[in-house]
N, C-alpha and C. Protein backbone atom coordinates (compact mmCIF):
# COMPACT_ATOMS: atom_id res chain seq x y z
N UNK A 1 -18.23 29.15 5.66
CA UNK A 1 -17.25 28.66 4.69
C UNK A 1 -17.87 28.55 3.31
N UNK A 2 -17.17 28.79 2.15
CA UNK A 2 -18.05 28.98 1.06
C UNK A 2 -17.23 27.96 0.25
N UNK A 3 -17.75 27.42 -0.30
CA UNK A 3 -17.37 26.05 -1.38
C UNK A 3 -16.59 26.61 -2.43
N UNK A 4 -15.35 26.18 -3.02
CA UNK A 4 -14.72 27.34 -4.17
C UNK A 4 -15.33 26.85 -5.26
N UNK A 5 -15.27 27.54 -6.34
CA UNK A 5 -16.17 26.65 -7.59
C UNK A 5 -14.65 26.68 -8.35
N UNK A 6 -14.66 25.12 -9.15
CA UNK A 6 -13.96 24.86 -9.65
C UNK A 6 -14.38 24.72 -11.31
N UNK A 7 -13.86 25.18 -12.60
CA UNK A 7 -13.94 25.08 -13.85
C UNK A 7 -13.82 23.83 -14.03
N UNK A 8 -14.13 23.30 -15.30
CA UNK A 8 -14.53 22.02 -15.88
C UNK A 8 -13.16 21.44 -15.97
N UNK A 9 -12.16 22.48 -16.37
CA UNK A 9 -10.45 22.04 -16.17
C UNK A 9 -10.11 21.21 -15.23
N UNK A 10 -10.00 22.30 -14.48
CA UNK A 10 -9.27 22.25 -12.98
C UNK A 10 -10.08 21.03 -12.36
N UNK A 11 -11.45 20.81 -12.71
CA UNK A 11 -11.97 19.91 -11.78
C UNK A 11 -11.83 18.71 -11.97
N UNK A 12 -11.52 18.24 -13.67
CA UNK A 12 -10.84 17.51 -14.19
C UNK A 12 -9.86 17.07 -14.29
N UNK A 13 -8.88 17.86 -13.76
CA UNK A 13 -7.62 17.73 -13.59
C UNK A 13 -7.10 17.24 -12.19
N UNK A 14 -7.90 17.90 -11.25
CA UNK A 14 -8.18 17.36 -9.63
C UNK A 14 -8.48 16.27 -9.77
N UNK A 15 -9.92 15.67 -10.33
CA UNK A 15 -9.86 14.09 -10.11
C UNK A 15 -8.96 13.39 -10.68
N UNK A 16 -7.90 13.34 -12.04
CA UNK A 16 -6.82 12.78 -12.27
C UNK A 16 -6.18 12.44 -11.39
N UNK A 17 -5.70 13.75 -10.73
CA UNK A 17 -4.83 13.94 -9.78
C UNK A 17 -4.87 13.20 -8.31
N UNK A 18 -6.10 12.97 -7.93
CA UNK A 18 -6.83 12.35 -6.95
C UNK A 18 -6.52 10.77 -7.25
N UNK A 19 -7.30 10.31 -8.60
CA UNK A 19 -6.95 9.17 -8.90
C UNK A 19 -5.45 8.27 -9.32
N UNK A 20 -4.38 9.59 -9.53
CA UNK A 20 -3.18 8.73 -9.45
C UNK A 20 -2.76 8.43 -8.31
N UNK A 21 -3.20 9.85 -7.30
CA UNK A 21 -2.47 9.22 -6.00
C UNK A 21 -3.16 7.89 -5.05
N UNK A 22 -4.49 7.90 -5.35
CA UNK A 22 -5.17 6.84 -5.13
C UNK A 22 -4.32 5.63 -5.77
N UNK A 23 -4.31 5.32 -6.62
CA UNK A 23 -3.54 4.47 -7.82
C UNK A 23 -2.15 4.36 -7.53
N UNK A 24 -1.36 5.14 -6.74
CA UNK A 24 -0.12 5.00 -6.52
C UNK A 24 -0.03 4.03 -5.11
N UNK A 25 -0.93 4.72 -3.85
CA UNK A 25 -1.04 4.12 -2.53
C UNK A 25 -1.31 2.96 -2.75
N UNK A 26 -2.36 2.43 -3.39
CA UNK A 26 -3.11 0.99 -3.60
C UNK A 26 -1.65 0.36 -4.11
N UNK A 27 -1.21 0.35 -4.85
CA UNK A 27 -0.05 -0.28 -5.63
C UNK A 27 0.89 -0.03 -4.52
N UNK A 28 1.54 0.71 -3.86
CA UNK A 28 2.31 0.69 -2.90
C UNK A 28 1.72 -0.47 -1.76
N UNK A 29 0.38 -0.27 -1.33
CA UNK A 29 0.09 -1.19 -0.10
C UNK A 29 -0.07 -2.54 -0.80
N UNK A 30 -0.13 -2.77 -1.90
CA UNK A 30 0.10 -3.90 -2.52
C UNK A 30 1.47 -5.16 -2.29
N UNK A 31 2.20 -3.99 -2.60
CA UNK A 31 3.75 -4.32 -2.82
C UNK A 31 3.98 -4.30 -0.76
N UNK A 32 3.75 -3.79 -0.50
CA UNK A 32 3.98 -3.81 0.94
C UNK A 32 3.64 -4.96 1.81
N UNK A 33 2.29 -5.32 1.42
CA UNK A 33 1.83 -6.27 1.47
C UNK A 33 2.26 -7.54 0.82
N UNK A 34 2.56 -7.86 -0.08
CA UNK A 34 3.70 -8.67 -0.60
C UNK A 34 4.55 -9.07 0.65
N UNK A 35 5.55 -7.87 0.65
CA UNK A 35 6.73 -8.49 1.32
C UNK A 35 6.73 -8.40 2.67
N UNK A 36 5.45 -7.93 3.13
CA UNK A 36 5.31 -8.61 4.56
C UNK A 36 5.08 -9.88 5.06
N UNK A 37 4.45 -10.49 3.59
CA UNK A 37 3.99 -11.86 3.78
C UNK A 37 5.23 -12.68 3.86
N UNK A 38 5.89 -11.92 2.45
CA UNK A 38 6.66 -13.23 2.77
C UNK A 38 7.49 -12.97 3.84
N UNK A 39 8.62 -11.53 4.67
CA UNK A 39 8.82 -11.68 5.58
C UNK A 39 8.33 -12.42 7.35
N UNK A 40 7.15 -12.24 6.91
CA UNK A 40 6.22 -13.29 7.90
C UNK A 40 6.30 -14.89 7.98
N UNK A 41 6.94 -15.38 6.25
CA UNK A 41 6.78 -16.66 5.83
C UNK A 41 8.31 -16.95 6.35
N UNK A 42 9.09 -16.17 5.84
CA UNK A 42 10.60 -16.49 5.82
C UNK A 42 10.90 -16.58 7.49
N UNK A 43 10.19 -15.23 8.43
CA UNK A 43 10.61 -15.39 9.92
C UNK A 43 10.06 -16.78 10.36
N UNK A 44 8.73 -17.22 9.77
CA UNK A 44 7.74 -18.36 10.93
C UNK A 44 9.01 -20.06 10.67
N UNK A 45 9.31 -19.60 9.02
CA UNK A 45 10.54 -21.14 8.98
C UNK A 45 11.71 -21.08 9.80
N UNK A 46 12.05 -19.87 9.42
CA UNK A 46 13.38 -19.42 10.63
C UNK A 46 13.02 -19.95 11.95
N UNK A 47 11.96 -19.40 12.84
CA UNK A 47 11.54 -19.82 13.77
C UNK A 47 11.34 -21.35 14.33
N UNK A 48 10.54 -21.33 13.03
CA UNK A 48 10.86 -23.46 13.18
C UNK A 48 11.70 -24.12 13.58
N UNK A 49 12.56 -23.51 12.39
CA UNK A 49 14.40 -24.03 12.42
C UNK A 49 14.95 -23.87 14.34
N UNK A 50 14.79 -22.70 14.53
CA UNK A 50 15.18 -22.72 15.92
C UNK A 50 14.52 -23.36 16.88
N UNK A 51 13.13 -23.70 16.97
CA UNK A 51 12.39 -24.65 18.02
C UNK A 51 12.99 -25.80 17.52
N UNK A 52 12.97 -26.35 15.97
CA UNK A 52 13.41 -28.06 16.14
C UNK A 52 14.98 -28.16 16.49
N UNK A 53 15.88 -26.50 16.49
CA UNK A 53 16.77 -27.30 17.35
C UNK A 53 17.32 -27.11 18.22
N UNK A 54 16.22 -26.42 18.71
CA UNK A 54 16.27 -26.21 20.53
C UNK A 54 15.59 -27.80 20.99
N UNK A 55 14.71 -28.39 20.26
CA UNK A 55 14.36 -29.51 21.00
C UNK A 55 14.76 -30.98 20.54
């Protein structure tokens, strides 16, 4: 397998390219992360609510 050689452009332009999508995922698992929490927060009170009045 032979390594392609890439110009000072293109190779420049690849790591941009690399780094937005990096930069996009992080910010997505961010936000994901967010609202899992609080879905996690909002189900565990919900949950409460139903044990104190089941008992």
């Amino acid at each position: 397998m032979t390594i392609p050689f890439f110009s000072g452009d293109a190779r420049r332009s690849l790591l941009m390219q690399r780094g937005e999508l990096q930069y996009s995922v992080g910010v997505s698992l961010r936000d994901y992360a967010n609202e899992s929490t609080l879905i996690a927060k909002n189900l565990q009170s919900a949950l409460d609510e139903v044990f104190h009045a089941r008992s």
